[in-house]
PDB file of N, CA and C in Angstrom:
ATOM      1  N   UNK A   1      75.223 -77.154-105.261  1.00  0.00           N
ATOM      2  CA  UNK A   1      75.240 -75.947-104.477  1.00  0.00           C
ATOM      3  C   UNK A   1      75.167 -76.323-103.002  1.00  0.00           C
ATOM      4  N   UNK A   2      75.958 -75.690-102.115  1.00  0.00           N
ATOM      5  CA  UNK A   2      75.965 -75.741-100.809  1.00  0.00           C
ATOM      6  C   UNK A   2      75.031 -75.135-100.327  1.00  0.00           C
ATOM      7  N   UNK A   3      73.749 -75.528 -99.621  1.00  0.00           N
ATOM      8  CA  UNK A   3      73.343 -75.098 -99.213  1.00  0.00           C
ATOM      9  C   UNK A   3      72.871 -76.006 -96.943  1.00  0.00           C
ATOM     10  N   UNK A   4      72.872 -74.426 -96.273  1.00  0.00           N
ATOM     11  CA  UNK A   4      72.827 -74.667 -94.832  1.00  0.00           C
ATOM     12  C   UNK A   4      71.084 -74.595 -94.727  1.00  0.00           C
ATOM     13  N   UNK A   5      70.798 -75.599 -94.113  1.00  0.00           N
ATOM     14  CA  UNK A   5      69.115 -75.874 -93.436  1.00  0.00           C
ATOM     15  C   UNK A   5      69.460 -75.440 -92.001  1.00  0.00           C
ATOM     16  N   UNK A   6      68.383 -74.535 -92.201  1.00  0.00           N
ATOM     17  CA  UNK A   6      68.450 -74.129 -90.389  1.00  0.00           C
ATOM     18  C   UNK A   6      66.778 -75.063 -89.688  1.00  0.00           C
ATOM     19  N   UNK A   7      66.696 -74.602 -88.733  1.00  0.00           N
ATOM     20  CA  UNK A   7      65.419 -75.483 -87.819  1.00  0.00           C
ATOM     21  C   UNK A   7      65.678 -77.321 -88.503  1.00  0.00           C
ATOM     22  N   UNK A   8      66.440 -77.431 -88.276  1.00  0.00           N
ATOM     23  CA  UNK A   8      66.314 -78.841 -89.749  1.00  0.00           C
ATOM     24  C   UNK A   8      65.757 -79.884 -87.825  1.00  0.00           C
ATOM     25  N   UNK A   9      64.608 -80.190 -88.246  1.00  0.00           N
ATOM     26  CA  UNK A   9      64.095 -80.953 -87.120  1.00  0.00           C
ATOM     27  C   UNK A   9      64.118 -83.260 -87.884  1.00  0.00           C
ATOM     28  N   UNK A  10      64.444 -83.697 -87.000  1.00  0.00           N
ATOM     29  CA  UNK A  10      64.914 -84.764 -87.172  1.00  0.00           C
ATOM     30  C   UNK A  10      63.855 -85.447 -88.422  1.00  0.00           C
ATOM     31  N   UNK A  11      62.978 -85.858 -88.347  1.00  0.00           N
ATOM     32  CA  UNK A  11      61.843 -86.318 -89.002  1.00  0.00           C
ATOM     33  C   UNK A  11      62.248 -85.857 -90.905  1.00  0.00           C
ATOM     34  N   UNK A  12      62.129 -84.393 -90.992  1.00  0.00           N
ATOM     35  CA  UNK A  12      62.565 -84.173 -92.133  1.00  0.00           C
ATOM     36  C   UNK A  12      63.782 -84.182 -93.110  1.00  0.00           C
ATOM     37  N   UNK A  13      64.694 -84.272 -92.257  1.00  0.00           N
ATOM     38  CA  UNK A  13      65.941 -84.607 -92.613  1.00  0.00           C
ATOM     39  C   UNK A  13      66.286 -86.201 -93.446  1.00  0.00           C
ATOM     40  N   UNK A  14      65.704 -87.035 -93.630  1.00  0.00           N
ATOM     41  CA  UNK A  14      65.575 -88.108 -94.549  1.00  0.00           C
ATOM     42  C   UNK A  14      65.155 -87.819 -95.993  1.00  0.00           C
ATOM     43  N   UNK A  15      63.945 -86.641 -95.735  1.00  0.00           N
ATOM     44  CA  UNK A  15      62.757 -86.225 -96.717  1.00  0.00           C
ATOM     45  C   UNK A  15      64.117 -85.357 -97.883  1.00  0.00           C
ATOM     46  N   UNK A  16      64.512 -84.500 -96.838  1.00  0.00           N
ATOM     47  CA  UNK A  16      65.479 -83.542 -97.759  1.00  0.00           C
ATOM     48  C   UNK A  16      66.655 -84.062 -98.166  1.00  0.00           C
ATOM     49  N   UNK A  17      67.409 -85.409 -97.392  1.00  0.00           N
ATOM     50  CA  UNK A  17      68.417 -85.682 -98.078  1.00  0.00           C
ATOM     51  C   UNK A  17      68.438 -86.589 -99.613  1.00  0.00           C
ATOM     52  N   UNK A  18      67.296 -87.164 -99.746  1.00  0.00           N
ATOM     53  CA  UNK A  18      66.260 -87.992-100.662  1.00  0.00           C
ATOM     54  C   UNK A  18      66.184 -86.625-101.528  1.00  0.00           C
ATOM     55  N   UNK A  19      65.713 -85.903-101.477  1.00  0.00           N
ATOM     56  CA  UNK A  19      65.476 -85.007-102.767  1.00  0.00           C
ATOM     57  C   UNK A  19      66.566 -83.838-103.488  1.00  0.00           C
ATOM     58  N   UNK A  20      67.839 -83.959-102.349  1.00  0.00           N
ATOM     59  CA  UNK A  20      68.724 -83.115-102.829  1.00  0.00           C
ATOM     60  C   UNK A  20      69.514 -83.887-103.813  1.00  0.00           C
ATOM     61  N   UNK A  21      69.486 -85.275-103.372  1.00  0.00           N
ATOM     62  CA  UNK A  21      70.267 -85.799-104.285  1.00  0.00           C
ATOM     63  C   UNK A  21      70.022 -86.041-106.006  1.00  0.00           C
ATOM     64  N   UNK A  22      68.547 -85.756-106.602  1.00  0.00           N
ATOM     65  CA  UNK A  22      68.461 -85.279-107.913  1.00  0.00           C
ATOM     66  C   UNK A  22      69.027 -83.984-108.305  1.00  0.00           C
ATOM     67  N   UNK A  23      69.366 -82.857-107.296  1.00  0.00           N
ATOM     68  CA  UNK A  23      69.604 -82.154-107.831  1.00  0.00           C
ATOM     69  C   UNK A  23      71.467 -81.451-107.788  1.00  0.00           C
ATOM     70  N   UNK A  24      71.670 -82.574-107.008  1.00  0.00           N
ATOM     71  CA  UNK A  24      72.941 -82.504-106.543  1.00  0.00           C
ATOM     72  C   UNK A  24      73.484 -81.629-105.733  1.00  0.00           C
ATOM     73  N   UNK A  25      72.351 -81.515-104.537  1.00  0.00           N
ATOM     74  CA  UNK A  25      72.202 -79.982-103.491  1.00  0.00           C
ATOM     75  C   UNK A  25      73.453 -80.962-102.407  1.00  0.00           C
ATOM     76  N   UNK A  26      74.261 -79.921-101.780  1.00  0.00           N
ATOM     77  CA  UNK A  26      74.788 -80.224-100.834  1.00  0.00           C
ATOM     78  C   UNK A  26      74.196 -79.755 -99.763  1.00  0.00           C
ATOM     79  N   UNK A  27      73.733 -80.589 -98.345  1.00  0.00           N
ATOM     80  CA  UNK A  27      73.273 -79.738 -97.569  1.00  0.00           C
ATOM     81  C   UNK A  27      73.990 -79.938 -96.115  1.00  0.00           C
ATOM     82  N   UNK A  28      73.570 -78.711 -95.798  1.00  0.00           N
ATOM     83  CA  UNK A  28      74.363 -79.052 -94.319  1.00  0.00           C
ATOM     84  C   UNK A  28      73.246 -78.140 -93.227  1.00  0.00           C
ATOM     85  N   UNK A  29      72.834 -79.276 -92.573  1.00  0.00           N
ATOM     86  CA  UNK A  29      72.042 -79.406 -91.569  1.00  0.00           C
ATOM     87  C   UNK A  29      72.762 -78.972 -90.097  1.00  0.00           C
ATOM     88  N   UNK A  30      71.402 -77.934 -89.980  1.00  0.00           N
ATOM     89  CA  UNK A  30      71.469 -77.317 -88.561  1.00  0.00           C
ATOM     90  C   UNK A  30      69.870 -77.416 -87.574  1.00  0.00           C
ATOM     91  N   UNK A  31      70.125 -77.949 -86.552  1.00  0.00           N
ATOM     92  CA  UNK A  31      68.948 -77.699 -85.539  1.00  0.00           C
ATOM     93  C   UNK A  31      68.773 -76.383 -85.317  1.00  0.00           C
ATOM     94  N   UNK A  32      69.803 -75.426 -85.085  1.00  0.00           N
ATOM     95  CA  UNK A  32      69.643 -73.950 -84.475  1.00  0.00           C
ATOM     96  C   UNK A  32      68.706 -73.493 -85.030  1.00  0.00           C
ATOM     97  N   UNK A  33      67.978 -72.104 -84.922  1.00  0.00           N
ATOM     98  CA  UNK A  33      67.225 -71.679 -85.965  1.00  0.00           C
ATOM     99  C   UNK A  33      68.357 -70.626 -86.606  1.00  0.00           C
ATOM    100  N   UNK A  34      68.238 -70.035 -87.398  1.00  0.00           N
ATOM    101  CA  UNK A  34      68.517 -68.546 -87.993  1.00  0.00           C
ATOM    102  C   UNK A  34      68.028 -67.519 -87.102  1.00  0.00           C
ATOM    103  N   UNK A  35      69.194 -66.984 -86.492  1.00  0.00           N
ATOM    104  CA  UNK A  35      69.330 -65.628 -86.105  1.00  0.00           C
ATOM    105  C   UNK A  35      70.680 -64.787 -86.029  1.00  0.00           C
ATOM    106  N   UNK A  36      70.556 -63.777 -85.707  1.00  0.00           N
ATOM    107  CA  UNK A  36      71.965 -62.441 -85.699  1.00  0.00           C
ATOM    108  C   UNK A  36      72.710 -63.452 -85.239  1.00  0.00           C
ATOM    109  N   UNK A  37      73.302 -64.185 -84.309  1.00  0.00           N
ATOM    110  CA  UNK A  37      73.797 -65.559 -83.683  1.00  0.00           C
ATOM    111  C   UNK A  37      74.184 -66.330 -84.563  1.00  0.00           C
ATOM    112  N   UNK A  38      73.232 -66.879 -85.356  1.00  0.00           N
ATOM    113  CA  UNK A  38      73.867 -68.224 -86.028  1.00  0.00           C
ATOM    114  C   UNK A  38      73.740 -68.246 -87.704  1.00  0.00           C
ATOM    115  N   UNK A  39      74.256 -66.591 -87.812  1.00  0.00           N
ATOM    116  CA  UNK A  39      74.506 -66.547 -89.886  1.00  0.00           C
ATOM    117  C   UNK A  39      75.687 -67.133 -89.574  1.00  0.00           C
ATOM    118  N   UNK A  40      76.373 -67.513 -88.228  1.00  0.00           N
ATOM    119  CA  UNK A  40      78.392 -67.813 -89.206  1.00  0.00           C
ATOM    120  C   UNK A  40      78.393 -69.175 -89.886  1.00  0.00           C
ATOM    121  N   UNK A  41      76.695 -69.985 -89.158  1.00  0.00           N
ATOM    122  CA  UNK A  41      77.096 -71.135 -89.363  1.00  0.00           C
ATOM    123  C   UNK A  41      76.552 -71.877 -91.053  1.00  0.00           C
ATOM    124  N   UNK A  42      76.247 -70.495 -91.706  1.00  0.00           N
ATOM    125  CA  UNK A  42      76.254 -70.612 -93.168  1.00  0.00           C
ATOM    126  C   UNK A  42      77.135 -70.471 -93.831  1.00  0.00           C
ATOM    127  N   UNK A  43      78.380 -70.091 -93.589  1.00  0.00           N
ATOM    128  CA  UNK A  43      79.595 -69.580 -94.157  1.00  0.00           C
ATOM    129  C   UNK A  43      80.237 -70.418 -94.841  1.00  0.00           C
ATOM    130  N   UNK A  44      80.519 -70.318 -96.102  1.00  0.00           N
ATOM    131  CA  UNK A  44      80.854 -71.260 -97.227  1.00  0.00           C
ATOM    132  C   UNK A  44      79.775 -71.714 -98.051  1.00  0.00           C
ATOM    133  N   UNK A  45      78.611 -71.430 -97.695  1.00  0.00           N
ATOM    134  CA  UNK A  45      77.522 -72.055 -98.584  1.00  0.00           C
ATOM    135  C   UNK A  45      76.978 -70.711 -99.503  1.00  0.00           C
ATOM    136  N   UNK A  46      75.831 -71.547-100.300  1.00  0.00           N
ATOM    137  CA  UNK A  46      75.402 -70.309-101.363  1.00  0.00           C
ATOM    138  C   UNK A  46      74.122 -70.093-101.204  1.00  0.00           C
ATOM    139  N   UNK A  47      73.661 -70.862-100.467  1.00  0.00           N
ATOM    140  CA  UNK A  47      72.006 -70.778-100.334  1.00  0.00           C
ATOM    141  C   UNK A  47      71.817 -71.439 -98.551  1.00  0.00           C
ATOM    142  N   UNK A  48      70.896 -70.605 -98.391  1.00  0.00           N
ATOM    143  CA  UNK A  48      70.059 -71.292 -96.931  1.00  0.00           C
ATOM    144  C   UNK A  48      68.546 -71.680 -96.686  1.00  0.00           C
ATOM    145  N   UNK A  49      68.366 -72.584 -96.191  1.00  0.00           N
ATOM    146  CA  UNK A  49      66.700 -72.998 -96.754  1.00  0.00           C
ATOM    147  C   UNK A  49      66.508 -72.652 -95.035  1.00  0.00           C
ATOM    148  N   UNK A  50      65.299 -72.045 -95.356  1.00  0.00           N
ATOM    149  CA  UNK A  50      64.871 -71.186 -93.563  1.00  0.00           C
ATOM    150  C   UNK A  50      63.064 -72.367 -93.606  1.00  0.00           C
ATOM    151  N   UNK A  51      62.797 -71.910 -91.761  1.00  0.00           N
ATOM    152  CA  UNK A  51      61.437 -72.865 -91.351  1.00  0.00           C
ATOM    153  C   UNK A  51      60.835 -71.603 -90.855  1.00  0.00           C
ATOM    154  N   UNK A  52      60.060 -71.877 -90.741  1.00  0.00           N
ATOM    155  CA  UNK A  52      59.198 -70.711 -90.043  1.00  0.00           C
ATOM    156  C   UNK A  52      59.472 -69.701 -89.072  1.00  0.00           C
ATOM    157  N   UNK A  53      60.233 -70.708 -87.767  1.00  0.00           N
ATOM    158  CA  UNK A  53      60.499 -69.511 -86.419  1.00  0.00           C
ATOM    159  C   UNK A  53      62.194 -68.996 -87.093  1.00  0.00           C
ATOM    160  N   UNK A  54      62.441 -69.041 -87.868  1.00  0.00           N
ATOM    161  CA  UNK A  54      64.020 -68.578 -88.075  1.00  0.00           C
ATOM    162  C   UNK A  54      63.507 -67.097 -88.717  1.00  0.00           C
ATOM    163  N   UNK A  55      64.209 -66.248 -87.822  1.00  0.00           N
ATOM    164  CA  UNK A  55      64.305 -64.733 -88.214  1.00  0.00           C
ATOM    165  C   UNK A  55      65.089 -64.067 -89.243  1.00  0.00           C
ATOM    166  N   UNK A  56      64.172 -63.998 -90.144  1.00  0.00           N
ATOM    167  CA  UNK A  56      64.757 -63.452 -91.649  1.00  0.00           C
ATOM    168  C   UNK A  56      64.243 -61.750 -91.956  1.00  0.00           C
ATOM    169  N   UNK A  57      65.218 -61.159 -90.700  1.00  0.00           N
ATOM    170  CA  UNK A  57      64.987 -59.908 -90.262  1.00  0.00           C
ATOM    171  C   UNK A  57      65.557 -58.973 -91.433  1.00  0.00           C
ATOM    172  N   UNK A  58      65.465 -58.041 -91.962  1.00  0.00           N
ATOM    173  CA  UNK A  58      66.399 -57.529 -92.575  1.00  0.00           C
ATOM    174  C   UNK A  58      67.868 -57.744 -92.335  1.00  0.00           C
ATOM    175  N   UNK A  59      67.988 -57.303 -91.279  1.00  0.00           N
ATOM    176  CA  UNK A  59      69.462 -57.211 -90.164  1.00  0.00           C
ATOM    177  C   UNK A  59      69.899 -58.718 -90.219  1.00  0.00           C
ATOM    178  N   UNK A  60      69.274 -59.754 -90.422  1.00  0.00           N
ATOM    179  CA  UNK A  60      69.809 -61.245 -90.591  1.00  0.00           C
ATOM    180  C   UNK A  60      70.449 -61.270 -91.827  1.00  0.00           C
ATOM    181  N   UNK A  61      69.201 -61.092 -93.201  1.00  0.00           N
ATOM    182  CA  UNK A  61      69.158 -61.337 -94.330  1.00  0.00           C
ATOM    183  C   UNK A  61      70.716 -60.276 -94.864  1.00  0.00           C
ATOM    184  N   UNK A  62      70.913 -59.494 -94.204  1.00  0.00           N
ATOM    185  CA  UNK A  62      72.341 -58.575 -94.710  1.00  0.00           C
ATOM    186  C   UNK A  62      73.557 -59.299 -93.923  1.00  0.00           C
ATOM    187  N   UNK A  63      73.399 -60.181 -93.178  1.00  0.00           N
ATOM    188  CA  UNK A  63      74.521 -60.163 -92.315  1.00  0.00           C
ATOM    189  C   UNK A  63      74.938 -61.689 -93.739  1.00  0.00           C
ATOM    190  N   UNK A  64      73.690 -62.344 -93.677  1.00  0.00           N
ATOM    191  CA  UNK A  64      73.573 -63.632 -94.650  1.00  0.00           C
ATOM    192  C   UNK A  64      74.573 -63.152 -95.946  1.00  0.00           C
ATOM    193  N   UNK A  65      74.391 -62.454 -96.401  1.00  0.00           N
ATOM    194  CA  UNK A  65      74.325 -61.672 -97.995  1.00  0.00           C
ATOM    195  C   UNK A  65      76.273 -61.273 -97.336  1.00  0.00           C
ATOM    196  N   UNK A  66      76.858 -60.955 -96.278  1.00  0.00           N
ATOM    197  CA  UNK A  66      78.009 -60.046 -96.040  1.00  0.00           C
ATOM    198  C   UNK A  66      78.637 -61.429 -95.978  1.00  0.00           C
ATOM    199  N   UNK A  67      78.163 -62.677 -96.095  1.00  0.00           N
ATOM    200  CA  UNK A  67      78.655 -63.888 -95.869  1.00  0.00           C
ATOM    201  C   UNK A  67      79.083 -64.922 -97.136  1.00  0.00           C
ATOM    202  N   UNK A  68      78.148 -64.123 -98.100  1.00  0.00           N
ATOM    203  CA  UNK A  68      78.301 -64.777 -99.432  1.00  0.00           C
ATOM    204  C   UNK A  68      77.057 -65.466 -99.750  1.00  0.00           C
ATOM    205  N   UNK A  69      76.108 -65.561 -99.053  1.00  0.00           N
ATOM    206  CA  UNK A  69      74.660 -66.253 -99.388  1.00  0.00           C
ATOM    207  C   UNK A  69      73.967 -65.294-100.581  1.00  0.00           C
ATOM    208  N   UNK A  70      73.452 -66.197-101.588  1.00  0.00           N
ATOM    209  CA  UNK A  70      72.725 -65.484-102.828  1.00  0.00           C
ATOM    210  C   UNK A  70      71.395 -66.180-102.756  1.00  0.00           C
ATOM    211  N   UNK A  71      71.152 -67.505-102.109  1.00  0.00           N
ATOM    212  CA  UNK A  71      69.745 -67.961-102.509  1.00  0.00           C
ATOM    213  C   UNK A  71      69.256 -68.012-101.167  1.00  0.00           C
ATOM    214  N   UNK A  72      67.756 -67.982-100.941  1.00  0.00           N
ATOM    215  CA  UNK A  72      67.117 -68.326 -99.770  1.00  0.00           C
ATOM    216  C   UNK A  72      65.745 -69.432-100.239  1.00  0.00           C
ATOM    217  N   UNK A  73      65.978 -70.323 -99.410  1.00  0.00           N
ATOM    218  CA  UNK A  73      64.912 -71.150 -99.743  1.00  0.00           C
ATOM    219  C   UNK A  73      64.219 -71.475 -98.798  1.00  0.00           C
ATOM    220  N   UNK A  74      62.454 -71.362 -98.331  1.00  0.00           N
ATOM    221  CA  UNK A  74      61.870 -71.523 -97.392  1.00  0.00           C
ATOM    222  C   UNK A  74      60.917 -72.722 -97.299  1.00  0.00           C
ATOM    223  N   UNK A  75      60.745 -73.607 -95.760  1.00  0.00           N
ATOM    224  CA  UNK A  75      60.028 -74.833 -96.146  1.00  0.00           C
ATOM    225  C   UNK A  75      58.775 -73.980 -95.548  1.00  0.00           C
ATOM    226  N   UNK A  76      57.987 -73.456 -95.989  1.00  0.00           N
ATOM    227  CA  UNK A  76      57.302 -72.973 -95.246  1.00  0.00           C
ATOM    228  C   UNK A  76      55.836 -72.437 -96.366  1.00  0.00           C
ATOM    229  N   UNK A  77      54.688 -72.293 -95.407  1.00  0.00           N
ATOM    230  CA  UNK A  77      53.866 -71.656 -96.688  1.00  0.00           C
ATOM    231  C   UNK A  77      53.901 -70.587 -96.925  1.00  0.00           C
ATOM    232  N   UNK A  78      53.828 -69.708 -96.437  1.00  0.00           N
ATOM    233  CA  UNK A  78      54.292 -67.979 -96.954  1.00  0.00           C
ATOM    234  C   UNK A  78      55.599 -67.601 -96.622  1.00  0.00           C
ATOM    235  N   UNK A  79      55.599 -66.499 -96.851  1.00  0.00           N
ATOM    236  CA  UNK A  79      57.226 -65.605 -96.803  1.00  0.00           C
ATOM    237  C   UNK A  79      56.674 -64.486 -95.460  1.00  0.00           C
ATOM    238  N   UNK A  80      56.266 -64.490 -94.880  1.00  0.00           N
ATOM    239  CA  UNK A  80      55.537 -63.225 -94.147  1.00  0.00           C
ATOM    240  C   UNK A  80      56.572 -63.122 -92.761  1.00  0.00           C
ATOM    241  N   UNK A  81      57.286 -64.314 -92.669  1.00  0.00           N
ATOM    242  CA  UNK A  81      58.606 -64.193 -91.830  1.00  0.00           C
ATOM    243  C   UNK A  81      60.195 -63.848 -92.118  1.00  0.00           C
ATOM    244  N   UNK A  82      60.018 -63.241 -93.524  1.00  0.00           N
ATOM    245  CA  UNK A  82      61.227 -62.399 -94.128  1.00  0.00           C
ATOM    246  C   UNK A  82      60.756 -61.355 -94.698  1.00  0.00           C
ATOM    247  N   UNK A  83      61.534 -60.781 -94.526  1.00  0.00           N
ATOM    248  CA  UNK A  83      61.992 -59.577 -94.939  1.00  0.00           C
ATOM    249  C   UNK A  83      62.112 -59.146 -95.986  1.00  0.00           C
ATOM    250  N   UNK A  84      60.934 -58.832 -97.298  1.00  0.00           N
ATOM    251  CA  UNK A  84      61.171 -59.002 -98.884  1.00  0.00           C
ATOM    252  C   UNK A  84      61.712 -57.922 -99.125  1.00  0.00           C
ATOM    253  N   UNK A  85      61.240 -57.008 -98.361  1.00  0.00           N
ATOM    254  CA  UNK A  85      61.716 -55.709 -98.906  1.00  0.00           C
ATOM    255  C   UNK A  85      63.667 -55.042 -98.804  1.00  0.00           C
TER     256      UNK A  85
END
């Protein structure tokens, strides 16, 4: 599965390419964070793994979804920066 990393900060990017490869994750790494701005640069993928400051506004999470995104995956400890509802 294609999936786009947003905030992808240098350090972790070893960590995640090491563990996608059991599962045969494709990833494609972005510094930007996630915002209204930068859903295009998920386009073609099926999943996006979000960090903390990336805005998973409603208004993001639909623009994500009008793009073809079905999974969201967060490195983060809570969800309290998306939008569940």
């Amino acid at each position: 599965m294609k999936t786009t990393v947003f905030s992808t900060s240098p350090y972790e990017k070893p960590f995640l390419e090491e563990g996608s490869k059991k599962d045969e994750l494709e990833l494609v790494f972005q510094e930007k964070s996630l915002s209204k701005e930068t859903t295009h640069l998920a386009e073609g993928s099926q999943a996006v793994s979000l960090f903390t400051n990336d805005d998973a506004s409603a208004e993001v999470l639909e623009g994500l979804q009008e793009i073809g995104i079905r999974y969201i995956a967060t490195r983060t400890m809570g969800v309290d920066h998306i939008d569940i509802d």
